[in-house]
N, C-alpha and C. Protein backbone atom coordinates (compact mmCIF):
# COMPACT_ATOMS: atom_id res chain seq x y z
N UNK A 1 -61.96 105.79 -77.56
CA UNK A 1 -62.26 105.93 -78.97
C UNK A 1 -61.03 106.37 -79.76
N UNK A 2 -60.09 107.35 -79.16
CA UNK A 2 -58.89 107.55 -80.01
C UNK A 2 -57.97 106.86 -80.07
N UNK A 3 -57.43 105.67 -79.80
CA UNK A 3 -57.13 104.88 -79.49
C UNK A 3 -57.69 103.73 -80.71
N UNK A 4 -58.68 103.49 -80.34
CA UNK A 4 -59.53 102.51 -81.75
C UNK A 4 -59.13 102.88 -83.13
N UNK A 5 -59.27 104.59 -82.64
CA UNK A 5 -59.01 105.46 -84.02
C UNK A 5 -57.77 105.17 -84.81
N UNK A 6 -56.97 105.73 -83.97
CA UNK A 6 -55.09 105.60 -84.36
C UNK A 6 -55.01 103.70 -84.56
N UNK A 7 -55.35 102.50 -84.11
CA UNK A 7 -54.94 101.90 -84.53
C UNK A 7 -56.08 101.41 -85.73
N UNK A 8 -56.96 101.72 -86.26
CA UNK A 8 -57.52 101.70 -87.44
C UNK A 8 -57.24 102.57 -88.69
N UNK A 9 -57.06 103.81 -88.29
CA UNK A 9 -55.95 104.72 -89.47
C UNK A 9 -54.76 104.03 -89.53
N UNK A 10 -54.20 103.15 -88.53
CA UNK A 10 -52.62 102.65 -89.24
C UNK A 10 -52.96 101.35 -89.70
N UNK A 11 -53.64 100.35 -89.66
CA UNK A 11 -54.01 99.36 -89.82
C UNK A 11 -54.57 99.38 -91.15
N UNK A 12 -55.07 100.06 -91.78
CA UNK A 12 -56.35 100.36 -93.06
C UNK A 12 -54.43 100.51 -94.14
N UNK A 13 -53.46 101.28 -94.12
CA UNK A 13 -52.49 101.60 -95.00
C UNK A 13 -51.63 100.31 -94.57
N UNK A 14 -51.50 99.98 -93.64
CA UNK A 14 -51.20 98.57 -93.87
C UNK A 14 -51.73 97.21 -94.51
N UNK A 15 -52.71 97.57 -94.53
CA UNK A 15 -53.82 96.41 -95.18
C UNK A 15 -53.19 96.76 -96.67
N UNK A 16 -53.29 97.64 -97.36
CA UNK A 16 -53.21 98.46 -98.71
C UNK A 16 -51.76 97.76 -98.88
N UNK A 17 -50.78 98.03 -98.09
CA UNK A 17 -49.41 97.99 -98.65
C UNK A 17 -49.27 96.82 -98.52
N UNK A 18 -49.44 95.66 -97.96
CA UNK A 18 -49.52 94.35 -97.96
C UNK A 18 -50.24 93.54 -99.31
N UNK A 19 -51.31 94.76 -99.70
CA UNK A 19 -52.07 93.87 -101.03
C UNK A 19 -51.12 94.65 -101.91
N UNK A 20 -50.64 95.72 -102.16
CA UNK A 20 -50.02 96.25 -103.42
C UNK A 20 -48.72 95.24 -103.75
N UNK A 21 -47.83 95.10 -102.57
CA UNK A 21 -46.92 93.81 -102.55
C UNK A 21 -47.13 92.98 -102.33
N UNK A 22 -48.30 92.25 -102.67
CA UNK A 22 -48.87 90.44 -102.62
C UNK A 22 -49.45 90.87 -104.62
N UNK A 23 -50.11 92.46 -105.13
CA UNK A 23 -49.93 92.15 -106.61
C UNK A 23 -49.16 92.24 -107.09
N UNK A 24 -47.72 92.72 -106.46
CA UNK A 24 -46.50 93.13 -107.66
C UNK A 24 -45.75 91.94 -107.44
N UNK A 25 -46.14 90.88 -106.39
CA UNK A 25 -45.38 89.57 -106.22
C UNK A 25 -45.73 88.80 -107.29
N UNK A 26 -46.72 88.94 -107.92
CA UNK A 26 -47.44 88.10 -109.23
C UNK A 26 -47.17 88.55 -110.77
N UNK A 27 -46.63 90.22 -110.70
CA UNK A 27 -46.61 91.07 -111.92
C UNK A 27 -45.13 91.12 -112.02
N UNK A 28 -44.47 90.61 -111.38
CA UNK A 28 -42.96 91.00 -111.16
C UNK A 28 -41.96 89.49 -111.22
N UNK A 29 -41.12 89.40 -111.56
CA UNK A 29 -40.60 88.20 -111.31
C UNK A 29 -39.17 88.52 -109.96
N UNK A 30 -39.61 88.87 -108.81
CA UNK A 30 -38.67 89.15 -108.09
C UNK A 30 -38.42 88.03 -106.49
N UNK A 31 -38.02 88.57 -105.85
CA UNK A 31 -37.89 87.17 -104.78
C UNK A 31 -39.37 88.07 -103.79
N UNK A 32 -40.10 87.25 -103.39
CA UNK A 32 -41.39 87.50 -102.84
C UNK A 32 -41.32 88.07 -101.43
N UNK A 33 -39.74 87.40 -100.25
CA UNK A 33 -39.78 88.12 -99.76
C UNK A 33 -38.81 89.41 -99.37
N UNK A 34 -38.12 89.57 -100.23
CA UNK A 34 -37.34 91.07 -100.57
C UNK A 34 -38.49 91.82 -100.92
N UNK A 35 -39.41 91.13 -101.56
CA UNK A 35 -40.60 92.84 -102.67
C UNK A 35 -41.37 92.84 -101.01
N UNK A 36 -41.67 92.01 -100.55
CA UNK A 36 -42.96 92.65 -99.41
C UNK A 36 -42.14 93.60 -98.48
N UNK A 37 -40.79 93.10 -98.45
CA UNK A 37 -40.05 93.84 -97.10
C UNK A 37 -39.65 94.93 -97.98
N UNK A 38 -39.52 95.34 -99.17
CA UNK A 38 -39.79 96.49 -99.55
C UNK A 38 -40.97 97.83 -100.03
N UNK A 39 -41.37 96.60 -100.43
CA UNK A 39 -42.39 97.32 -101.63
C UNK A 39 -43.96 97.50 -100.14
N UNK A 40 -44.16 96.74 -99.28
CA UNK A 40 -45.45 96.91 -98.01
C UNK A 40 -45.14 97.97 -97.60
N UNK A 41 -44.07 98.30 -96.92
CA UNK A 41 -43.90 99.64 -96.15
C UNK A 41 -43.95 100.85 -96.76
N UNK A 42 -43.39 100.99 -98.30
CA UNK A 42 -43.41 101.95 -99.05
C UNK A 42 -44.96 102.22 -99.47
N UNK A 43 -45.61 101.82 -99.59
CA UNK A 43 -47.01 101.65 -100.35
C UNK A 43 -47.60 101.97 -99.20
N UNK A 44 -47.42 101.65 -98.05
CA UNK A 44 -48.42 102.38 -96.62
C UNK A 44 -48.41 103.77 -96.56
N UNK A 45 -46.93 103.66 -96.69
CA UNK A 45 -46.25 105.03 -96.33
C UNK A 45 -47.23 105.76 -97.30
N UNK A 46 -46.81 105.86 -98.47
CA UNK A 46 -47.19 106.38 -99.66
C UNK A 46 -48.89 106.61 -99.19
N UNK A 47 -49.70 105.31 -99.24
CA UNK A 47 -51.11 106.04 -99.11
C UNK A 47 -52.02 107.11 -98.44
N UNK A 48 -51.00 106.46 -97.02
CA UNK A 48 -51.51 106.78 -95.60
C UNK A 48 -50.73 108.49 -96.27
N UNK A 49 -49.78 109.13 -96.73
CA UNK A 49 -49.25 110.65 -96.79
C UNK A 49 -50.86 111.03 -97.56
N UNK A 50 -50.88 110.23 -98.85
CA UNK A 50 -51.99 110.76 -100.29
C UNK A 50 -53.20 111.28 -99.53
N UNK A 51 -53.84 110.35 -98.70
CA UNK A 51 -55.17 110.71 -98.28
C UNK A 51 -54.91 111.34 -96.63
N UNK A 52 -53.85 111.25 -96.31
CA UNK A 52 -54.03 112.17 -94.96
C UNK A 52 -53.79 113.95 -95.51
N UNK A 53 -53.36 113.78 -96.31
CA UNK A 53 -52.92 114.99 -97.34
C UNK A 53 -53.86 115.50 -97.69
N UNK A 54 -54.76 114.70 -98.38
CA UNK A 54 -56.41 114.95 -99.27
C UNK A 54 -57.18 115.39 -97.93
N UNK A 55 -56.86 114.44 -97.08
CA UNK A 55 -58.00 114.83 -96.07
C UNK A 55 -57.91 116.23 -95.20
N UNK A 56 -56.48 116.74 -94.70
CA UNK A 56 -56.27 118.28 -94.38
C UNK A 56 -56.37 118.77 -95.29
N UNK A 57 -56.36 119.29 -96.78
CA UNK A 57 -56.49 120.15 -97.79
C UNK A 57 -56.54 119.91 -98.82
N UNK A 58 -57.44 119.03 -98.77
CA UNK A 58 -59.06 119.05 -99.36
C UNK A 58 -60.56 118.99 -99.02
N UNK A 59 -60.74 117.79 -98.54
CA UNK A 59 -62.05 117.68 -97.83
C UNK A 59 -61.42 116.42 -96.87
N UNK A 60 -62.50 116.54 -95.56
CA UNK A 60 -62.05 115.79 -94.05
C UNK A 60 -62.78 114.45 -94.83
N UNK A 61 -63.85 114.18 -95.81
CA UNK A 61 -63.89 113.38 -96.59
C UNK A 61 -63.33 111.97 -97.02
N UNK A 62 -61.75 112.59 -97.48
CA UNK A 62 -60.65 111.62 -97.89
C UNK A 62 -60.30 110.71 -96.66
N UNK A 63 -60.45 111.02 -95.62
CA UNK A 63 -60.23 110.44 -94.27
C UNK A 63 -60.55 108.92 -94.68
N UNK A 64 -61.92 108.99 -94.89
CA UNK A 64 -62.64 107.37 -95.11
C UNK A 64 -61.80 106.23 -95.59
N UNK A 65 -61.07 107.08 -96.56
CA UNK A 65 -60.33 105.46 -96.86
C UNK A 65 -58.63 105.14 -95.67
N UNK A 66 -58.63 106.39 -95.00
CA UNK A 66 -58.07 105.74 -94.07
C UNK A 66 -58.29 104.70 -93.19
N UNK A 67 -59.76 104.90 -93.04
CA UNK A 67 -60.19 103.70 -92.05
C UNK A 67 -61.53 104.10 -91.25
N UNK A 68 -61.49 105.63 -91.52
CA UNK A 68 -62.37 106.66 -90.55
C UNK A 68 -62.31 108.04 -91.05
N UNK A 69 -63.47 109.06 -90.97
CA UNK A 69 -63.22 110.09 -91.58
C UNK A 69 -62.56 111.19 -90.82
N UNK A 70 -62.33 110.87 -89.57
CA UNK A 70 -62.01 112.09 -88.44
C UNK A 70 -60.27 111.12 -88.07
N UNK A 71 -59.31 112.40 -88.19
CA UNK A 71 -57.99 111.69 -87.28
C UNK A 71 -58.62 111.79 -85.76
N UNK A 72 -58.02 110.82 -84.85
CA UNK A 72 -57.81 110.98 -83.29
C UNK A 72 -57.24 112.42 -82.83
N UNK A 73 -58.08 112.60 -81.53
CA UNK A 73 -57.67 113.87 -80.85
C UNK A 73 -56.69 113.59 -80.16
N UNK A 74 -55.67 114.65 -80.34
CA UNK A 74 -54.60 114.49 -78.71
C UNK A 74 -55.50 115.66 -77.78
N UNK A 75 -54.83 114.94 -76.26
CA UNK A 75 -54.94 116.06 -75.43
C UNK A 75 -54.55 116.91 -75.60
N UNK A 76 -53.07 116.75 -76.07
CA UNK A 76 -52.22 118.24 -75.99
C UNK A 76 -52.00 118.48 -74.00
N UNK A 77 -51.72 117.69 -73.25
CA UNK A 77 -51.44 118.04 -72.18
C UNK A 77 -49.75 117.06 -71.88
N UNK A 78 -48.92 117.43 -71.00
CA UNK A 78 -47.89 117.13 -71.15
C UNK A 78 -48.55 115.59 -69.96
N UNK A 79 -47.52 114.52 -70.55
CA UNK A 79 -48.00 112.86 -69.57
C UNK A 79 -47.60 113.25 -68.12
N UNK A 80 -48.03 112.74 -67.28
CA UNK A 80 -47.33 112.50 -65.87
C UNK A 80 -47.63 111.08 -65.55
N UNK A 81 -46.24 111.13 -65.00
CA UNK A 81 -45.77 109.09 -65.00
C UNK A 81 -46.30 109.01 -63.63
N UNK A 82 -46.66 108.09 -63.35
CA UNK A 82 -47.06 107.74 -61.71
C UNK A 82 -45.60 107.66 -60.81
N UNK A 83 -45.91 108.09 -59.76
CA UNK A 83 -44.57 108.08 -59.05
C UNK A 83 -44.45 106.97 -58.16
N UNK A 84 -43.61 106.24 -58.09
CA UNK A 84 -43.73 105.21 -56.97
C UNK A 84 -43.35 105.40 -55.45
């Protein structure tokens, strides 16, 4: 399930930053693919901080428009690699 989690919280601000630079490709007269290779990543970035922000301090609430209202748990235990 955490796993599903983490790639649906990153997937949901990617969705977002892909449409914000597919509308400023229409509002803008710029080269279409300079604005996505700029303007997508910035706009993820940007959302995914706003509501992960809202969602620790404010309400766990804001989560939703990440994708889900709860972040993924870590273990918190250190990995061990298989040994061959």
């Amino acid at each position: 399930m955490n796993l599903y989690l983490s790639l649906l919280r990153t997937a949901v601000p990617g969705l977002v930053g892909w449409v914000v630079a597919l509308a400023a490709r229409y509002g803008l007269d710029l080269d279409p693919a300079g604005l996505a290779a700029v303007v997508a990543p910035v706009a993820s970035f940007d959302y995914y901080a706003v509501f992960r922000f809202a969602e620790v301090h404010v309400s766990p609430v804001w989560g939703w428009l990440l994708g889900y209202a709860r972040p993924p748990l870590s273990l918190g235990g250190k990995a061990v690699l298989p040994s061959s």
